[in-house]
C-alpha atoms as a PDB file:
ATOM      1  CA  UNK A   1      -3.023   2.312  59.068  1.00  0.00           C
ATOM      2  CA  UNK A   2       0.685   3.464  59.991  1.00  0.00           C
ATOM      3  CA  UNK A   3       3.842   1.911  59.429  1.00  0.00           C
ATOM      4  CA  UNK A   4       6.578   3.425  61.657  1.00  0.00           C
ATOM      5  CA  UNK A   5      10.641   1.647  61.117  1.00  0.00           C
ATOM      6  CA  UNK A   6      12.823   2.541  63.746  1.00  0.00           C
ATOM      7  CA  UNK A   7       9.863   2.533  66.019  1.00  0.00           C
ATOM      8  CA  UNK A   8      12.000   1.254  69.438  1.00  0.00           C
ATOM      9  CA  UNK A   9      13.722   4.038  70.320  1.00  0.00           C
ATOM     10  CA  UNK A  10      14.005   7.777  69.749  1.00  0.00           C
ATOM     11  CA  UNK A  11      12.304   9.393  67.285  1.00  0.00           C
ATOM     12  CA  UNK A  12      10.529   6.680  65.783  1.00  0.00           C
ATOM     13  CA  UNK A  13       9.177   5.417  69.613  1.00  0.00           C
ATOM     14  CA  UNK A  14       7.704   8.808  70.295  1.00  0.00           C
ATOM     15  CA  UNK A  15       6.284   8.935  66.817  1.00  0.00           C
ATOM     16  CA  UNK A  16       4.762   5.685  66.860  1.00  0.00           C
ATOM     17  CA  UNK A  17       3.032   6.302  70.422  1.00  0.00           C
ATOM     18  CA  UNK A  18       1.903   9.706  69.057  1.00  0.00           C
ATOM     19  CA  UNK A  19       0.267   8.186  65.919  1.00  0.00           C
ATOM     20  CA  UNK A  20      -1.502   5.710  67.965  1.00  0.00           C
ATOM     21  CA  UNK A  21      -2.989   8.234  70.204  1.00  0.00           C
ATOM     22  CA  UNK A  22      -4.185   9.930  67.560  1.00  0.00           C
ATOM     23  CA  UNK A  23      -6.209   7.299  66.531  1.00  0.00           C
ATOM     24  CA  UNK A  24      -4.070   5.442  63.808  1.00  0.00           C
ATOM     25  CA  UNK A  25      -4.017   1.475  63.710  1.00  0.00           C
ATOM     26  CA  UNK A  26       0.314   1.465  64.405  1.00  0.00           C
ATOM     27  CA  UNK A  27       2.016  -1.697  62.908  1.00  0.00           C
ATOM     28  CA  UNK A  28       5.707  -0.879  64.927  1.00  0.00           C
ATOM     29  CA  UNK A  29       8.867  -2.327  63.028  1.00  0.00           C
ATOM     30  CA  UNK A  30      12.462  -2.425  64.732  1.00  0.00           C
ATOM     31  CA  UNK A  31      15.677  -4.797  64.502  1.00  0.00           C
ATOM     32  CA  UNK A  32      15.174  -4.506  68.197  1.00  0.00           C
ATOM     33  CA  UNK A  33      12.820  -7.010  69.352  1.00  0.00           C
ATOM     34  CA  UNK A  34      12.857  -6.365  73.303  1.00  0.00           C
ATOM     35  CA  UNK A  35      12.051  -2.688  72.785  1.00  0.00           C
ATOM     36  CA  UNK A  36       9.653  -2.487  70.265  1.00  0.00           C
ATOM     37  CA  UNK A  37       7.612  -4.830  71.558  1.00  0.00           C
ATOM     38  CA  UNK A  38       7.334  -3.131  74.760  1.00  0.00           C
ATOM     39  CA  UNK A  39       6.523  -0.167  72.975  1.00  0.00           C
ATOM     40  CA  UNK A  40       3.699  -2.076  71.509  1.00  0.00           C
ATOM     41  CA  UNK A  41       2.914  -3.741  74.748  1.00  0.00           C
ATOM     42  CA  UNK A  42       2.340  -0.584  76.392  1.00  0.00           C
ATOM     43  CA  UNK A  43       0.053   1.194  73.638  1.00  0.00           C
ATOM     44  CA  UNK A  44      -1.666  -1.679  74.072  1.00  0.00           C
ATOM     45  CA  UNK A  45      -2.535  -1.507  77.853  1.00  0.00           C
ATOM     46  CA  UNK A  46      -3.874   1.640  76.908  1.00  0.00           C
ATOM     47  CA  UNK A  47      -6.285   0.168  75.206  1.00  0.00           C
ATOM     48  CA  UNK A  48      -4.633   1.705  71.596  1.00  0.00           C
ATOM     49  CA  UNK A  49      -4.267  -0.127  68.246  1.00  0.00           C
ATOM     50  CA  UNK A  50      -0.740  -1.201  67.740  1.00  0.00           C
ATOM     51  CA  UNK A  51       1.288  -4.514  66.418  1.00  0.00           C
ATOM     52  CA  UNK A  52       5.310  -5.126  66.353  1.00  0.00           C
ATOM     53  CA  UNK A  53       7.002  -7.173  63.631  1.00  0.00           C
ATOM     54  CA  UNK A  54      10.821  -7.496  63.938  1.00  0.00           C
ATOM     55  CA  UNK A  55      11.922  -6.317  60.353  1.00  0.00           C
ATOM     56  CA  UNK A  56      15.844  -4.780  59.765  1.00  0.00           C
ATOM     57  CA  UNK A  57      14.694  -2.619  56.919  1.00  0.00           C
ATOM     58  CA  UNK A  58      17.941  -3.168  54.718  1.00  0.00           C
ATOM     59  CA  UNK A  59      16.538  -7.291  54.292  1.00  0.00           C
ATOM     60  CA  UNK A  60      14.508  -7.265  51.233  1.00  0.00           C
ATOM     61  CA  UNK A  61      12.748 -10.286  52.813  1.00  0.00           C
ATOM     62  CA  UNK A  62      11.811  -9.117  55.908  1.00  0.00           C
ATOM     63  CA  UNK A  63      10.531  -5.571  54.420  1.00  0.00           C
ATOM     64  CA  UNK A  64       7.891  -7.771  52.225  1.00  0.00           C
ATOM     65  CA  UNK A  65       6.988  -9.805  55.310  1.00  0.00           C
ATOM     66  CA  UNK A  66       6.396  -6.875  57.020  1.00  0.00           C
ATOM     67  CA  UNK A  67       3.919  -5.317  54.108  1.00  0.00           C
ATOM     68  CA  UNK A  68       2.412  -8.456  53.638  1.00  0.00           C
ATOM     69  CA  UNK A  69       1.631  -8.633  57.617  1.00  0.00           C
ATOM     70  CA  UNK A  70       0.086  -5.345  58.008  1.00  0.00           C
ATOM     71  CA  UNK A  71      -1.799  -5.914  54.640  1.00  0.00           C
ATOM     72  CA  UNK A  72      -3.412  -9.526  55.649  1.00  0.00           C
ATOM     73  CA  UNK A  73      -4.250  -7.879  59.171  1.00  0.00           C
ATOM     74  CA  UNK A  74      -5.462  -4.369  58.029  1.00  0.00           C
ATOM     75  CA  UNK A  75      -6.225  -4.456  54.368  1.00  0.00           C
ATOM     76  CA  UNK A  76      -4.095  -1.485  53.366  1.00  0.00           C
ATOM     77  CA  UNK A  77      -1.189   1.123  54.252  1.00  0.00           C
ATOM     78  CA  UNK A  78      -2.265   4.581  54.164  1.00  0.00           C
ATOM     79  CA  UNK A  79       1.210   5.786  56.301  1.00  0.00           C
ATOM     80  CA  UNK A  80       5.031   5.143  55.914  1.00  0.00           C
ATOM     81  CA  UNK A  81       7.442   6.736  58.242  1.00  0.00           C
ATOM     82  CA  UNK A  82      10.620   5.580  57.208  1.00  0.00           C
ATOM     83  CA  UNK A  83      12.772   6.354  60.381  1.00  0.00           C
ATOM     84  CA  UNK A  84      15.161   3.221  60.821  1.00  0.00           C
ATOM     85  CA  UNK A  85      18.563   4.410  60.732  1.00  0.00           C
ATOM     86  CA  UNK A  86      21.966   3.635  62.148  1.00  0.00           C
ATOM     87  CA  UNK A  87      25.139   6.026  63.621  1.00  0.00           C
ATOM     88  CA  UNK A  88      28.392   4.027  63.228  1.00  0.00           C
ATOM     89  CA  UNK A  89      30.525   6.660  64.932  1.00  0.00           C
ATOM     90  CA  UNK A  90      33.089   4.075  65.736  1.00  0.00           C
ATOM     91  CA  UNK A  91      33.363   3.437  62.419  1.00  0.00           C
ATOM     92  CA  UNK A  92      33.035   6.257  60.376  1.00  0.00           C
ATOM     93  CA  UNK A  93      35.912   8.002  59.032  1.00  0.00           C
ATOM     94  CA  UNK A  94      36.937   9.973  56.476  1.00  0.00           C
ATOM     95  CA  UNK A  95      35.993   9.206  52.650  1.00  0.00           C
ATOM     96  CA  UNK A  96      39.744   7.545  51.859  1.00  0.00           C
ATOM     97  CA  UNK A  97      39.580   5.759  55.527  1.00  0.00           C
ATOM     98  CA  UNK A  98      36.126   4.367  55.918  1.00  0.00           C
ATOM     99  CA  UNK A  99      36.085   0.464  55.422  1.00  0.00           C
ATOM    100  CA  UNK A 100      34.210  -0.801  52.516  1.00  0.00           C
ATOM    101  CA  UNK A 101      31.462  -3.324  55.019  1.00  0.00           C
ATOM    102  CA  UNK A 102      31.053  -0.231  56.902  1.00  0.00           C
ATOM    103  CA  UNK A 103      29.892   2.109  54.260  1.00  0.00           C
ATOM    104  CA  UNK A 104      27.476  -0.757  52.906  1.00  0.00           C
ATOM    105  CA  UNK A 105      26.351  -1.264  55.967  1.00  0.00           C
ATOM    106  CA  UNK A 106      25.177   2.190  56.833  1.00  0.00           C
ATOM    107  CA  UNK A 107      23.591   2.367  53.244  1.00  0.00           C
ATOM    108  CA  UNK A 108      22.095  -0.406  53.378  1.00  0.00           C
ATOM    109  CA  UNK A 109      19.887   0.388  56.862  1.00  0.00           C
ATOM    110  CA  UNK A 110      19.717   4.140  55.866  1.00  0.00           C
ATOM    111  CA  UNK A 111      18.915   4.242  52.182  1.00  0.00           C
ATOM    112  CA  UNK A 112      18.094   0.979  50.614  1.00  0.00           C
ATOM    113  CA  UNK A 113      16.229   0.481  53.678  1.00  0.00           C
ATOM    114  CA  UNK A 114      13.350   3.477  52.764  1.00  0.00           C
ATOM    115  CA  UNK A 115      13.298   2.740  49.383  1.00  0.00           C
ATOM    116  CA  UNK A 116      12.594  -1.054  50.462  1.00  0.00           C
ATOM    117  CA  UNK A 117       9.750  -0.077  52.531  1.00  0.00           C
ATOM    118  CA  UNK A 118       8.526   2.526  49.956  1.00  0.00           C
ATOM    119  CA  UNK A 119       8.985   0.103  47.315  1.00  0.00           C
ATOM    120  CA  UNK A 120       6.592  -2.354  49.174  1.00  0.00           C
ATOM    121  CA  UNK A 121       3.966  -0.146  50.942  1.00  0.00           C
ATOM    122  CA  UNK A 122       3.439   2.220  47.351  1.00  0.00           C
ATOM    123  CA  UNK A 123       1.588  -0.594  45.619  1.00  0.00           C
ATOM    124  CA  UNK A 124      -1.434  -0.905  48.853  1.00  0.00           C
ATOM    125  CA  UNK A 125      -1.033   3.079  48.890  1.00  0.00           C
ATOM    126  CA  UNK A 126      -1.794   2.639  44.621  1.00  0.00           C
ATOM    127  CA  UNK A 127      -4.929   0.609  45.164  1.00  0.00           C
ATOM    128  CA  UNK A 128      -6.438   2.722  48.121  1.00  0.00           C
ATOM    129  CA  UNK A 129      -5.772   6.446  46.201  1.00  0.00           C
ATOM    130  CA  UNK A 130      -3.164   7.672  47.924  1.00  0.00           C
ATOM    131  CA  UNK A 131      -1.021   7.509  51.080  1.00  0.00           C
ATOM    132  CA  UNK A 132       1.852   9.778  52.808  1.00  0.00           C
ATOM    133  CA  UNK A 133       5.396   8.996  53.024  1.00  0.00           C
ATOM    134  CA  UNK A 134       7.518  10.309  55.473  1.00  0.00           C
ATOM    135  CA  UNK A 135      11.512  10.502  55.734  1.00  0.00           C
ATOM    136  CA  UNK A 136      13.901  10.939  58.322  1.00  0.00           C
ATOM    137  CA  UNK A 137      16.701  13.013  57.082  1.00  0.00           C
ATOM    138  CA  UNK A 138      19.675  15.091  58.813  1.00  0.00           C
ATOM    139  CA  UNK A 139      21.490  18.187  57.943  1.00  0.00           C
ATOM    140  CA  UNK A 140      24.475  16.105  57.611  1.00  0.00           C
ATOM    141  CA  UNK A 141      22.765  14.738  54.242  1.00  0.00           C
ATOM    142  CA  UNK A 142      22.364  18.915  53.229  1.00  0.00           C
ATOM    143  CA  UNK A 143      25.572  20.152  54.332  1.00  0.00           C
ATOM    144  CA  UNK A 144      28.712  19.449  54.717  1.00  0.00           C
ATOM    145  CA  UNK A 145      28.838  19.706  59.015  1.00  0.00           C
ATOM    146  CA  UNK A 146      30.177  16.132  59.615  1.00  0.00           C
ATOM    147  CA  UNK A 147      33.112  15.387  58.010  1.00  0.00           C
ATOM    148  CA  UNK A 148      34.101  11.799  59.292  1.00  0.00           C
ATOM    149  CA  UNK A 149      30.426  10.723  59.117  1.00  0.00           C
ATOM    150  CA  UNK A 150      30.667   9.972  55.289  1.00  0.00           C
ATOM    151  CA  UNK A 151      28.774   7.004  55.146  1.00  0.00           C
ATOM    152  CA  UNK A 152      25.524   8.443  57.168  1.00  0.00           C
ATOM    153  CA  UNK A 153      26.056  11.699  55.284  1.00  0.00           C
ATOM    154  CA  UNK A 154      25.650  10.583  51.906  1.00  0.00           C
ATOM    155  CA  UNK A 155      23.300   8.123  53.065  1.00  0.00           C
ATOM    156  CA  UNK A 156      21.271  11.474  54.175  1.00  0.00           C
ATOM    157  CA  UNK A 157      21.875  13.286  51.230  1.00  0.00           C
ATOM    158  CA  UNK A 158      20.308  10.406  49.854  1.00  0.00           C
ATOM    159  CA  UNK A 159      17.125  10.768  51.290  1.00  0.00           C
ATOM    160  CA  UNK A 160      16.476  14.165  50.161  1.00  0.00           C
ATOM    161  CA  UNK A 161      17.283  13.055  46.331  1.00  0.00           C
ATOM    162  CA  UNK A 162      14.419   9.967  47.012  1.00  0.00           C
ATOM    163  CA  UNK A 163      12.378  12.339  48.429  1.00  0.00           C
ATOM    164  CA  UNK A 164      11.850  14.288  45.714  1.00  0.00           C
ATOM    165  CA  UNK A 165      11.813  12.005  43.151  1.00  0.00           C
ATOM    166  CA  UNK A 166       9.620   9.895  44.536  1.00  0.00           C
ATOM    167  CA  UNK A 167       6.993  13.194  45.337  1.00  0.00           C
ATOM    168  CA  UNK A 168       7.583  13.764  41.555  1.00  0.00           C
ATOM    169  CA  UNK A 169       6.632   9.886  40.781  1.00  0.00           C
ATOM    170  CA  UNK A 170       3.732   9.616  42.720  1.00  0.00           C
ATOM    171  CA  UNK A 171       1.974  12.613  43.156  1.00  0.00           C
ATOM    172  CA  UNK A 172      -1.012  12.709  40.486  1.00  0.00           C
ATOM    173  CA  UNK A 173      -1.544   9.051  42.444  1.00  0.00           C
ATOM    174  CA  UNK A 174      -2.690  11.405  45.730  1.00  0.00           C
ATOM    175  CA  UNK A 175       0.682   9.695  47.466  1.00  0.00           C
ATOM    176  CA  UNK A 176       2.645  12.667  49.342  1.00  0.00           C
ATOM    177  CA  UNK A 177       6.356  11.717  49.891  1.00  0.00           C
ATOM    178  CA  UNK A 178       8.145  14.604  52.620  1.00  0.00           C
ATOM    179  CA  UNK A 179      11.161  14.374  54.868  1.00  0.00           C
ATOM    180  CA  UNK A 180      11.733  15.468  58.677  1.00  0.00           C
ATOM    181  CA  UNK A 181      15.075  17.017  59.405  1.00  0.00           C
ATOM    182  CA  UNK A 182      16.132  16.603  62.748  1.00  0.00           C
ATOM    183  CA  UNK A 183      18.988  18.460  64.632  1.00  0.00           C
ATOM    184  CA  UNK A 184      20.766  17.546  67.343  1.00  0.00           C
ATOM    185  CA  UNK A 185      18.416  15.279  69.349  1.00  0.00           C
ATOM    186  CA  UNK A 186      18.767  14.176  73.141  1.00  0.00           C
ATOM    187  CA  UNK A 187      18.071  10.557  71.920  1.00  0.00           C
ATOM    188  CA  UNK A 188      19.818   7.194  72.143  1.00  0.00           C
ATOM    189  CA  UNK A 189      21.388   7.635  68.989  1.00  0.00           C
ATOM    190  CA  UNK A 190      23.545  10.237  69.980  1.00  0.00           C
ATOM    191  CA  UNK A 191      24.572   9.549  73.636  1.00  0.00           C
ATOM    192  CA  UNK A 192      28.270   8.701  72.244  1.00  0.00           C
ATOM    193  CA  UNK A 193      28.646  12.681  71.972  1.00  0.00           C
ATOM    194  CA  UNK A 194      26.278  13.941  74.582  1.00  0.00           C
ATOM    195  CA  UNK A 195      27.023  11.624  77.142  1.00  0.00           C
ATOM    196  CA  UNK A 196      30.110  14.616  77.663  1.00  0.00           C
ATOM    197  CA  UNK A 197      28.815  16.974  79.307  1.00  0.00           C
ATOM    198  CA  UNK A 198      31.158  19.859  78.068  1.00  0.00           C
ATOM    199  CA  UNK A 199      30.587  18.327  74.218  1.00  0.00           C
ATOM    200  CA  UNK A 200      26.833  18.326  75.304  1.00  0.00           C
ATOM    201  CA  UNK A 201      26.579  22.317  76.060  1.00  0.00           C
ATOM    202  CA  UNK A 202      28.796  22.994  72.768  1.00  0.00           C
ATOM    203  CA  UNK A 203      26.053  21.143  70.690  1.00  0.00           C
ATOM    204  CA  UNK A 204      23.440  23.369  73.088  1.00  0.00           C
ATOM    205  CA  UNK A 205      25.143  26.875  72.111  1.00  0.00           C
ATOM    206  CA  UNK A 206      25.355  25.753  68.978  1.00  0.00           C
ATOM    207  CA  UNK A 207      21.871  25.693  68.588  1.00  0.00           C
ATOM    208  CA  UNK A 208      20.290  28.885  67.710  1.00  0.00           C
ATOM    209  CA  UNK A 209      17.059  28.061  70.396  1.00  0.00           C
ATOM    210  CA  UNK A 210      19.886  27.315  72.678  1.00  0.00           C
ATOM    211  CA  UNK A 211      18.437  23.440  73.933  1.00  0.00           C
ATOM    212  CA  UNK A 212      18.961  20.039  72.287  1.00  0.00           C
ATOM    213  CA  UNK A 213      15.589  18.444  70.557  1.00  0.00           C
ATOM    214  CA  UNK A 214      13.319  16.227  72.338  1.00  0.00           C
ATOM    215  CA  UNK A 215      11.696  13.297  70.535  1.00  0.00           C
ATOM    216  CA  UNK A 216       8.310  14.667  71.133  1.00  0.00           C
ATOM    217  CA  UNK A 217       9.651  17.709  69.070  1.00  0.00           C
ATOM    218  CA  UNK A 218       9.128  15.464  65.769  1.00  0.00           C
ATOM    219  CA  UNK A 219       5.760  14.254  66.831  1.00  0.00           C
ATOM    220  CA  UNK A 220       3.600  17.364  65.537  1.00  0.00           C
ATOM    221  CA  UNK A 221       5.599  17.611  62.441  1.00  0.00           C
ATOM    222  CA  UNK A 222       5.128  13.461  61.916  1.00  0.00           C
ATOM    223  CA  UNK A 223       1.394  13.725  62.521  1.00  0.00           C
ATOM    224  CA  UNK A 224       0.955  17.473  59.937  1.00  0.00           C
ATOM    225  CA  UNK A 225       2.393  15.359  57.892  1.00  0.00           C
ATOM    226  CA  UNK A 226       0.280  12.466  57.921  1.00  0.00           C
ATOM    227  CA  UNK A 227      -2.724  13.965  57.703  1.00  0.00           C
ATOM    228  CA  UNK A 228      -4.981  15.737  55.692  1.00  0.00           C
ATOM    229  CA  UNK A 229      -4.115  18.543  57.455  1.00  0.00           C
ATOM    230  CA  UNK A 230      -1.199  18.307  54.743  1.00  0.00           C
ATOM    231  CA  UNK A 231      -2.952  17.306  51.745  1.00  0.00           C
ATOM    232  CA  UNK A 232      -1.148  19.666  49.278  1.00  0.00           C
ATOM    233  CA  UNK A 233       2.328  19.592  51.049  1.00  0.00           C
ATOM    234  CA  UNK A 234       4.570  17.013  49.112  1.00  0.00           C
ATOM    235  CA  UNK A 235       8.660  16.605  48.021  1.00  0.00           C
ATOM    236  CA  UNK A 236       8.867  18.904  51.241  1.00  0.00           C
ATOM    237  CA  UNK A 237      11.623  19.107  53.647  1.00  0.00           C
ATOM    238  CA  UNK A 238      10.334  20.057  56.832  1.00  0.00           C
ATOM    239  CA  UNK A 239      13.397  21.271  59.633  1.00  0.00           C
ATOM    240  CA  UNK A 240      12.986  20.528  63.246  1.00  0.00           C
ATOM    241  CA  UNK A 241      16.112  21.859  64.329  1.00  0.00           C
ATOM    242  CA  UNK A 242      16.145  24.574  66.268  1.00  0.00           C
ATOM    243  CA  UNK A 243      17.793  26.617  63.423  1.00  0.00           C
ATOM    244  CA  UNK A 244      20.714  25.203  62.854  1.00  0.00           C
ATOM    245  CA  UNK A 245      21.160  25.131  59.793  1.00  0.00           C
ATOM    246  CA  UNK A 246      19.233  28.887  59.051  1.00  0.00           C
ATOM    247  CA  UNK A 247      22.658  29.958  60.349  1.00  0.00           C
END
């Protein structure tokens, strides 16, 4: 049984779909309740296994409801994919300008939210001998390419330090921990900068493949990952960028 956060648009959407089709029992979790459930609705109609629950990941409350639905109804979590995450571009700033409730905020979705979920989902992964947890990072968390997106940069740069040291925690309990690194994706998130179409073909060039990623691009990795396929792959991070950042 999968857990995918984030699951309404994006990355997280096409992951969730993709897990389902492969066969996985998909409990869907998103702050976004019209979405998601249509996600959901949809897998359904195709006859695939798949549940919402509204949950904003940064609400320690609503993380343990969430564990404690997709326990009751399926008896264990073998899958985490902690992709929930938020973009305050209008907001962001530079480290002396950013406003105190906005650098919370963006920590509190992008950071405390993943170690909430892990938190919750590691004890059913405990009693079942093992499980795989999966990260959404960004190069702005490994290098320094985004200046006036402190907040979601260190909240990136997070993820890679739980990452490890969570792979380090857990691993002689058969529980793989692993991040995703995404470029720049053609996805909701980041419409406030391709939505220009001259920004939009900078961002292409930029890109050593020369195109912007697709959600789908993530599903392969998301699934390797999940699977045995990738039983001796953890504290891994696992680039889906196009090269950008081998350059």
């Amino acid at each position: 049984m999968a857990i995918v956060t984030g699951s309404a648009l994006g990355l997280g959407r096409a992951v969730t779909a993709r897990f389902a089709r492969e066969g996985a029992t998909v409990v869907a979790a998103d702050i976004n309740e019209g979405e998601g459930s249509a996600v959901v609705d949809q897998l359904q109609r195709d006859g695939l296994k798949a549940d919402f629950v509204r949950t904003d990941v940064s609400a320690e409350r609503e993380v343990i409801r969430l564990m404690k639905a997709a326990t009751e109804k399926y008896g264990r979590i073998d899958i985490l994919y902690n992709n929930a995450a938020v973009l305050c571009s209008d907001r962001e700033a530079f480290a002396h300008e950013i406003s105190l409730e906005t650098w919370e905020y963006v920590l509190g979705v992008n950071l405390r939210g993943p170690f909430l979920c892990s938190k919750y989902a590691i004890p059913s992964m405990l009693q079942n001998g093992g499980g795989s947890i999966i990260h959404t990072g960004s190069p702005t968390g490994l290098i320094g390419c985004a200046p006036k997106l402190t907040a979601y940069s260190v909240s990136k740069g997070g993820i890679a330090g739980l990452t490890r040291v969570m792979a380090a925690a857990y691993a002689a309990n058969n529980i793989r921990v692993n991040s995703i690194v995404p470029g720049t994706m053609d996805t909701p998130m980041n419409r406030y900068i391709l939505n220009n179409d001259e920004v939009r073909e900078e961002y292409r060039q930029a890109v050593p493949l020369k195109r912007l990623g697709k959600p789908e691009d993530i599903e392969g990795i998301a699934v390797f990952l999940a699977s045995d396929e990738s039983a001796y792959c953890t504290g891994g991070t696992y680039m889906c960028d196009g090269g950008l950042t081998a350059v």
